[in-house]
Protein backbone atom coordinates (compact mmCIF):
# COMPACT_ATOMS: atom_id res chain seq x y z
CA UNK A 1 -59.83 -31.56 5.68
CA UNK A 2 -60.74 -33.05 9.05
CA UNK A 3 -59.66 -31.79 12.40
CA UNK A 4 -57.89 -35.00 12.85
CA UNK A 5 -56.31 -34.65 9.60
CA UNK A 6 -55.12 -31.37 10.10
CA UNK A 7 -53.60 -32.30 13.82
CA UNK A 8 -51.53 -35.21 11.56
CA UNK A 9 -50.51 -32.65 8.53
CA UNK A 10 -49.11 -30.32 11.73
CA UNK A 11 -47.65 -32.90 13.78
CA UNK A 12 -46.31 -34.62 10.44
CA UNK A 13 -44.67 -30.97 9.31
CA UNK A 14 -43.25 -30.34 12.80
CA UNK A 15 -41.17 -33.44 12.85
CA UNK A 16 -39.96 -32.79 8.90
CA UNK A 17 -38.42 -29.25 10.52
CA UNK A 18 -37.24 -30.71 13.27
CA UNK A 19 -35.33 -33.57 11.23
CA UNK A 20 -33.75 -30.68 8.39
CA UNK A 21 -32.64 -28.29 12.11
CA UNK A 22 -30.93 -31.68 13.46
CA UNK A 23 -29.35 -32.19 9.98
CA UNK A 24 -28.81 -28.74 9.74
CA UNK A 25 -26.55 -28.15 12.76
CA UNK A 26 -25.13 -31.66 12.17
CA UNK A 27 -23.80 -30.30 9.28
CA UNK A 28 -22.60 -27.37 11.05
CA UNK A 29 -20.63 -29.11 13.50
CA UNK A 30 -19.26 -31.67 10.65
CA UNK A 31 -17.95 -28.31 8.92
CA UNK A 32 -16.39 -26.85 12.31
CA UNK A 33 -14.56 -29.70 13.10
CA UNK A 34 -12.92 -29.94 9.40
CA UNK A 35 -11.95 -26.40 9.77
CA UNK A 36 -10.40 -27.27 13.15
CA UNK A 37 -8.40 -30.11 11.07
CA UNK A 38 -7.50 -27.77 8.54
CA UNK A 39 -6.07 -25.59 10.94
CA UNK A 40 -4.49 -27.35 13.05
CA UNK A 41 -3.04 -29.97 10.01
CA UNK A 42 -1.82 -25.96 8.61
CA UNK A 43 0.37 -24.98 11.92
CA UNK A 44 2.00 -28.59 12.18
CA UNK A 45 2.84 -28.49 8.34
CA UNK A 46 4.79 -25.21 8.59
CA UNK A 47 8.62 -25.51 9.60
CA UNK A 48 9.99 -24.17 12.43
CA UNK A 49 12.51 -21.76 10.96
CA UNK A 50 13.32 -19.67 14.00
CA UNK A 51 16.19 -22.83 15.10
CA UNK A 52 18.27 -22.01 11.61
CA UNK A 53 18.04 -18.18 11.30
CA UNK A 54 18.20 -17.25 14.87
CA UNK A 55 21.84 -18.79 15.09
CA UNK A 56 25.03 -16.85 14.28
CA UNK A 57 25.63 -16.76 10.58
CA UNK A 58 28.58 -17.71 8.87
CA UNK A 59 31.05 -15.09 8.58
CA UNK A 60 31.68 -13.74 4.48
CA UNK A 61 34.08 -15.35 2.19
CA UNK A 62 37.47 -13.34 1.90
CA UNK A 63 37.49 -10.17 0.57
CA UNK A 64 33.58 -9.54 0.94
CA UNK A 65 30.75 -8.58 3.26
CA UNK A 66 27.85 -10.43 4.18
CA UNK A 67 24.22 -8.39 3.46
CA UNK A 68 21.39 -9.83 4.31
CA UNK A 69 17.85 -8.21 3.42
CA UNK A 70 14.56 -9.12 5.10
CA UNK A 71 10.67 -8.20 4.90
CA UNK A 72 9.07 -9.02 7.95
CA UNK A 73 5.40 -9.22 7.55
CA UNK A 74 3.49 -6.06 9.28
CA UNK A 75 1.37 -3.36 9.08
CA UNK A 76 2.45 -1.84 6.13
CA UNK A 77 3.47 -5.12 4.03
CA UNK A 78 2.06 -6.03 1.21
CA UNK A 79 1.20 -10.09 0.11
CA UNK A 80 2.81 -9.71 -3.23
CA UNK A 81 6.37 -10.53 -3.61
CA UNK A 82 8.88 -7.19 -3.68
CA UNK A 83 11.84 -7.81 -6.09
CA UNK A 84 15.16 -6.56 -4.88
CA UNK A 85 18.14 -4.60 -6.15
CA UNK A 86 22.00 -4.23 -5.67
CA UNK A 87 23.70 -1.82 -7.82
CA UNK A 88 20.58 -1.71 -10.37
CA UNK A 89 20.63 -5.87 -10.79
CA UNK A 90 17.73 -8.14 -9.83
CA UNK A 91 18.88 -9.95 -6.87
CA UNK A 92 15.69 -12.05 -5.65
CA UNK A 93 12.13 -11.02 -5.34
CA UNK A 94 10.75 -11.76 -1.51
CA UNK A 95 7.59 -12.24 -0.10
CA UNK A 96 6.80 -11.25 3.37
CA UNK A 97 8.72 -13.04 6.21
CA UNK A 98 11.43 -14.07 3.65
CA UNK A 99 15.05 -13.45 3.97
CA UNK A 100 17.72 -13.49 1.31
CA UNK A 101 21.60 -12.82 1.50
CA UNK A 102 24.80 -11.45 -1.47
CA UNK A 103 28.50 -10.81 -0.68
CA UNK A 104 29.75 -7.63 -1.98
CA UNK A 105 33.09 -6.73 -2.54
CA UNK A 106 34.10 -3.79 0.10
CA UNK A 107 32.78 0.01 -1.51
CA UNK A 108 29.69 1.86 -2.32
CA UNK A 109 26.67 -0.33 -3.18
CA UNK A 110 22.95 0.82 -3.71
CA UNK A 111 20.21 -2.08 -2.81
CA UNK A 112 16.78 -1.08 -3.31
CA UNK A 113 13.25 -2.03 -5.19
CA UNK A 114 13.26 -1.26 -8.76
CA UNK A 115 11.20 2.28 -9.14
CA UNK A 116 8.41 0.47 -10.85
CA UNK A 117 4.30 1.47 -11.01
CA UNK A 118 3.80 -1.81 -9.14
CA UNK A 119 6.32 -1.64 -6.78
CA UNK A 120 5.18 2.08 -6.05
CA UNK A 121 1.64 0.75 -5.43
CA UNK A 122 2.84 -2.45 -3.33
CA UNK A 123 5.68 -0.12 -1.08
CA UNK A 124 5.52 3.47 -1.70
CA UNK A 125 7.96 5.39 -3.81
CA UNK A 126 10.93 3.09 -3.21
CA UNK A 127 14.56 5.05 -2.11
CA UNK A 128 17.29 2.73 -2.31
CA UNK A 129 19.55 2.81 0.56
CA UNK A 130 23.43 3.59 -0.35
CA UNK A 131 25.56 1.46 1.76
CA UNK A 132 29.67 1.53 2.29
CA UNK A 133 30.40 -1.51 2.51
CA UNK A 134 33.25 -2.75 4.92
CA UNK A 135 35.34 -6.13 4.56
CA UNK A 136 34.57 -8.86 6.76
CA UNK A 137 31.39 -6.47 8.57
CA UNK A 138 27.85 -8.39 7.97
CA UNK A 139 24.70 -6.27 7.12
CA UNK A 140 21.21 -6.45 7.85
CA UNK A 141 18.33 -5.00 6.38
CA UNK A 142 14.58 -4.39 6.95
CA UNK A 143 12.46 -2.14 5.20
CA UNK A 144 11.30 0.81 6.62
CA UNK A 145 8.31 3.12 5.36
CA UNK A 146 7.99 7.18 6.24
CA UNK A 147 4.81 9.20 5.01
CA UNK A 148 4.75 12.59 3.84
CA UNK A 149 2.90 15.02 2.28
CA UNK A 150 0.18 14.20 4.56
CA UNK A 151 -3.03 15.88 4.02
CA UNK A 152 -7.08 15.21 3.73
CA UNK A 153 -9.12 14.86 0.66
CA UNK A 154 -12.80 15.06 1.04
CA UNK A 155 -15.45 12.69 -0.44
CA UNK A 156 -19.28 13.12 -0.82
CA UNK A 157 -21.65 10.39 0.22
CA UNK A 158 -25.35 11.59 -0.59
CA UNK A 159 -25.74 14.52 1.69
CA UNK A 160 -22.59 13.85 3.85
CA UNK A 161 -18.96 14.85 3.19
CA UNK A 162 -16.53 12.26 4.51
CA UNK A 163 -12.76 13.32 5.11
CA UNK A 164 -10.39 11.12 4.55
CA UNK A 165 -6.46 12.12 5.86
CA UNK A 166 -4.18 11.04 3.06
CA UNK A 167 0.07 10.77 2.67
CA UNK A 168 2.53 9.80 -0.01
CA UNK A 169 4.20 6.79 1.29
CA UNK A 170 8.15 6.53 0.73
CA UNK A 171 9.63 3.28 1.35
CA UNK A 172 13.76 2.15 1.65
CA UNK A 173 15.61 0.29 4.14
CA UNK A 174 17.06 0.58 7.56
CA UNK A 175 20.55 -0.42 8.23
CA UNK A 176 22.04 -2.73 11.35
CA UNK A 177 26.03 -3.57 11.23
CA UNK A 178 26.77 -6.06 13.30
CA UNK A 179 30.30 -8.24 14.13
CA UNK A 180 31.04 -11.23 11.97
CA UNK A 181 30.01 -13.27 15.14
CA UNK A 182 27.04 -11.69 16.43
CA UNK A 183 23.57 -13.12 16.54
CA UNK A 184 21.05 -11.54 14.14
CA UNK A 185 18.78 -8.88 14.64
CA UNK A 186 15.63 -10.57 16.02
CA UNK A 187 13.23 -10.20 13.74
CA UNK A 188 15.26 -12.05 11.17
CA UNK A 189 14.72 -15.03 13.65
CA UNK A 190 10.81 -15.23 12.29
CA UNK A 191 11.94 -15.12 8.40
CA UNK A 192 12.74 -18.02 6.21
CA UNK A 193 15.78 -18.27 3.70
CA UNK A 194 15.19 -17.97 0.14
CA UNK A 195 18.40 -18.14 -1.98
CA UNK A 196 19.08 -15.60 -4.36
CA UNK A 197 19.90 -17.00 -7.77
């Protein structure tokens, strides 16, 4: 091969890079601006549900009280739905930020997660909470999470030993009473409704 044909071969194999890099970060920016789209279409499609839930809810039928039980997403909630109890009976299974609501009659109930290997592993050994219930009072109820037990096991990578602090998580729920015609605690304002069956 010539000088003059190798200058050509160069020149030719320069501008075939230089066309894939242009189609390259073409492609790059055709991607980015779908995932913009998706995004954005993803935050309009979502309702708003703070305007229903943050208002006063309707006081209980006679001769009940109104509970209602919600799982705010945080730090310590799992993606997978939690099924509920009251008084050992499924009452609805709820994914984080849901909400559900049961009258009970006035006296002791018990609302909890069933004690279940998967709802151990999703929550922590669940506790159900034991709850007097009053006529006409409404409820509300958030889980809460406590750790004990706490401690360190002790792995070995290669040469190194890594601690690692460990803690058997328990798991129940935290009671608010409120008046018939207060406003909700506010982090039920973020939760949507799903109706128990």
């Amino acid at each position: 091969m010539d000088r003059l044909s190798g200058a050509l071969a160069v020149e030719a194999l320069g501008g075939i890079v230089k066309s894939i890099d242009t189609g390259l970060r073409a492609g790059a920016r055709v991607l980015a601006i779908g995932v913009a789209f998706d995004l954005l279409a993803g935050c309009s499609s979502v309702p708003n549900q703070t305007a229903a839930t943050a208002s006063v809810p309707a006081p209980p039928r006679a001769g009940y009280a109104s509970v209602y039980i919600g799982r705010p997403f945080g730090g310590n909630t799992s993606i997978f739905s939690l099924p509920v109890q009251v008084d050992g009976k499924p009452l609805a299974s709820l994914a984080p930020n849901q909400y559900t609501t049961v009258e009970l009659p006035p006296g002791p109930h018990s609302i909890g997660v069933p004690n279940e290997a998967w709802t151990r592993a999703i929550s922590g050994i669940p506790h159900p909470v034991e709850l007097v219930v009053e006529l006409g009072e409404t409820y509300y109820l958030l889980p809460s999470v406590r750790y004990e037990d706490a401690g360190y096991s002790f792995t070995s990578v290669g040469s190194v030993v890594v601690p690692e602090r460990t803690a058997v998580g328990h798991s129940s729920f935290s009671v608010q009473t409120a008046a018939a015609n207060a406003a909700p605690p506010a982090a039920f304002g973020q939760l949507a409704y799903v109706k128990a069956p």
